[in-house]
Protein backbone atom coordinates (compact mmCIF):
# COMPACT_ATOMS: atom_id res chain seq x y z
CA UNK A 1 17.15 -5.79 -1.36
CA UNK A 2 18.59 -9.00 0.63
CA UNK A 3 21.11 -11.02 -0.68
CA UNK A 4 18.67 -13.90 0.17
CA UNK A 5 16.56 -12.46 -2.67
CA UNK A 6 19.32 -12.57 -5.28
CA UNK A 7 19.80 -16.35 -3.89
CA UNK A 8 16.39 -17.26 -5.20
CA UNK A 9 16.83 -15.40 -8.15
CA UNK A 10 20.35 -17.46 -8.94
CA UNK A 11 18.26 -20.68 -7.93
CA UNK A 12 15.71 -20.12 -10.25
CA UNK A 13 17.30 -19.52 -13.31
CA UNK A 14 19.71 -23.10 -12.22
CA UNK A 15 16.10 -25.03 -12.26
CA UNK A 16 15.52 -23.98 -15.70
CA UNK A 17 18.44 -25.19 -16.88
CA UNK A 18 16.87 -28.83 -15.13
CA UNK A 19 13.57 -28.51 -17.17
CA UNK A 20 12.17 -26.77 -13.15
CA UNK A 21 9.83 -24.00 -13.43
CA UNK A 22 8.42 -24.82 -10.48
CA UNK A 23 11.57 -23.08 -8.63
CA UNK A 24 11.13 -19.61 -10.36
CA UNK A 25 7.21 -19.89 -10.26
CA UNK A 26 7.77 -19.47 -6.47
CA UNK A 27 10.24 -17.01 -6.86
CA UNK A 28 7.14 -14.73 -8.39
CA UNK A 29 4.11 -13.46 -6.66
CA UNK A 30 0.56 -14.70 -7.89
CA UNK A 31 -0.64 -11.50 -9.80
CA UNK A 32 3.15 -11.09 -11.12
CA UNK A 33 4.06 -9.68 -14.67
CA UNK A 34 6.47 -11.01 -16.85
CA UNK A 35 6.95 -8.73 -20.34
CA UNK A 36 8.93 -10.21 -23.16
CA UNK A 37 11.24 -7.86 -24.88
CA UNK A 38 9.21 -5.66 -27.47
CA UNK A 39 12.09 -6.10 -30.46
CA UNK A 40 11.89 -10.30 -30.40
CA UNK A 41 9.19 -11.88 -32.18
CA UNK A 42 6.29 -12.92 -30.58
CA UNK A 43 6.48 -10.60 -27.97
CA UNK A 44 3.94 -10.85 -24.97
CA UNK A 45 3.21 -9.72 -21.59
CA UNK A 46 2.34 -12.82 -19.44
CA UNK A 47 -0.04 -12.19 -16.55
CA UNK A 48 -0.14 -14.29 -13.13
CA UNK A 49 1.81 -17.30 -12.20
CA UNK A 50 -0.59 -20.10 -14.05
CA UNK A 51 0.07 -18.40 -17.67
CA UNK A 52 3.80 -17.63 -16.75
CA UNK A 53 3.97 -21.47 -15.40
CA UNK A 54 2.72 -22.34 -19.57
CA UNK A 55 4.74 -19.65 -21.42
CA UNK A 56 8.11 -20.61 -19.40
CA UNK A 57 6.64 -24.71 -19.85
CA UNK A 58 6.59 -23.82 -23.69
CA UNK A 59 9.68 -21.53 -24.24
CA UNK A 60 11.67 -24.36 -22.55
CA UNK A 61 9.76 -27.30 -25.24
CA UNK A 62 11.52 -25.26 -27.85
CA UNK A 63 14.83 -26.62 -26.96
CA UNK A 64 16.33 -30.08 -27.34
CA UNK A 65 19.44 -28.37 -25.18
CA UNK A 66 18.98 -25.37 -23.32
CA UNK A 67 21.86 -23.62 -21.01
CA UNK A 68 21.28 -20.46 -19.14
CA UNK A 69 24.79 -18.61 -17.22
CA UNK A 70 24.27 -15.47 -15.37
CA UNK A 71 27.09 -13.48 -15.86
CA UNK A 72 26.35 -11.01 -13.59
CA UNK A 73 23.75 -9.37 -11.07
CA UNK A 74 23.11 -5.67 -10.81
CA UNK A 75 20.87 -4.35 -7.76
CA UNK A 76 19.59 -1.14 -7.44
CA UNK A 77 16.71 -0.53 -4.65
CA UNK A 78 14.12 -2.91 -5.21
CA UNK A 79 15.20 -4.11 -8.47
CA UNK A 80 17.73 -6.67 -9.65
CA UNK A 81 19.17 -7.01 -13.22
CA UNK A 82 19.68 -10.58 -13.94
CA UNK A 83 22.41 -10.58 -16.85
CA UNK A 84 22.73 -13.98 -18.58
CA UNK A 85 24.29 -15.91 -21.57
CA UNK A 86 21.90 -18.63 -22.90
CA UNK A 87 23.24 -21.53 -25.52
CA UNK A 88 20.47 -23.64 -26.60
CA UNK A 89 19.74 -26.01 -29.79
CA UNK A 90 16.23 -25.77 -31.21
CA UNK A 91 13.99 -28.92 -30.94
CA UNK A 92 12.88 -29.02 -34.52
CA UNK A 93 15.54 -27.06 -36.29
CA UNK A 94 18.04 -28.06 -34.62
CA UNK A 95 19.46 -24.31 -34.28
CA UNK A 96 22.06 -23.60 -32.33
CA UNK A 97 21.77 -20.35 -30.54
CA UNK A 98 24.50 -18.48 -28.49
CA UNK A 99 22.69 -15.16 -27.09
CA UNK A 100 23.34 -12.52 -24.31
CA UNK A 101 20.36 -10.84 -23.11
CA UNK A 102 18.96 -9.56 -19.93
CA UNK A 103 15.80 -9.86 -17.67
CA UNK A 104 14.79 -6.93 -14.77
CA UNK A 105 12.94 -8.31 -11.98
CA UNK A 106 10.94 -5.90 -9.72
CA UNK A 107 11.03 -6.98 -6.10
CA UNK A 108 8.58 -6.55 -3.82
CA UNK A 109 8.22 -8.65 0.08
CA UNK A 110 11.21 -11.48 -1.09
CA UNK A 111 9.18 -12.27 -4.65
CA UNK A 112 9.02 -10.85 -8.35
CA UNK A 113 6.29 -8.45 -8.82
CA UNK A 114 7.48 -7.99 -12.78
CA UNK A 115 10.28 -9.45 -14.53
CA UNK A 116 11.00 -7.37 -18.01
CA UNK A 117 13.29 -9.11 -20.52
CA UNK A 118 15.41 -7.16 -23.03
CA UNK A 119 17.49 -8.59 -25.79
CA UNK A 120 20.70 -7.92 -24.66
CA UNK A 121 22.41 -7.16 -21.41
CA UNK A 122 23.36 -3.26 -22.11
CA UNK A 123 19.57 -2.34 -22.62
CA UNK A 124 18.64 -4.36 -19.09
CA UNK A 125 20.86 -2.31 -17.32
CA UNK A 126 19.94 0.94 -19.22
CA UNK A 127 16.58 0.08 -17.91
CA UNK A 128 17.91 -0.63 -14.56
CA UNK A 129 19.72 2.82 -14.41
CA UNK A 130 16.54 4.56 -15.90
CA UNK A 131 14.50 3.78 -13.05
CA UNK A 132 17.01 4.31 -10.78
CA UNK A 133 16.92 8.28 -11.91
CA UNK A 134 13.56 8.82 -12.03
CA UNK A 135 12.12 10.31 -8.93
């Protein structure tokens, strides 16, 4: 893993907090994977860039404020934990939300091959060290 990897990983999420998902769109490859975290509802797994482009065009509609802070960045071979702190009011509820969660990106040739999100931070980088003992 290059630090200029985790670079475009720290860009991306800053263009989402812009309304960009052009930014992280690049940061995947074409055929990449991104699964939503089995315990939220609604949970999905988004194939290819064009249907992540829509899912990350909608999940960022749902806010009338949206804030994403990584608080920290965990590598370990060819994947990266990306460990972040999102406060966001809902469009039409007007919800405000203050959550800690995670996403695991899989690297592969300076782009995301997968990117799995979990609902908090501990169980991203339970994942991360899970993979990281299997042989």
């Amino acid at each position: 893993m290059q630090g200029t990897e985790v670079e475009l990983l720290r860009h991306s999420y800053e263009a989402l907090n812009e309304g960009n998902v052009e930014v992280p769109l690049a940061a995947l490859h074409a055929d990449a994977v991104w699964r939503e975290s089995a315990e939220l509802p609604g949970a999905d797994v988004v194939r290819g860039r064009i249907d992540i482009e829509a899912f990350l065009k909608e999940f960022l509609e749902t806010w009338s404020s949206f804030h994403q802070e990584i608080e920290g960045i965990r590598v370990n071979g060819d994947q990266v934990a990306v460990l972040l702190h999102m406060r966001a009011v809902g469009r039409s509820s007007g919800a405000e939300i203050d959550a800690q969660y995670g996403h695991v990106w899989t690297m592969r040739d300076g782009r995301g091959v997968s990117v799995d999100a979990y609902r908090d931070q501990s169980a991203a980088l339970r994942a991360l060290e899970a993979e990281a003992s299997t042989p």
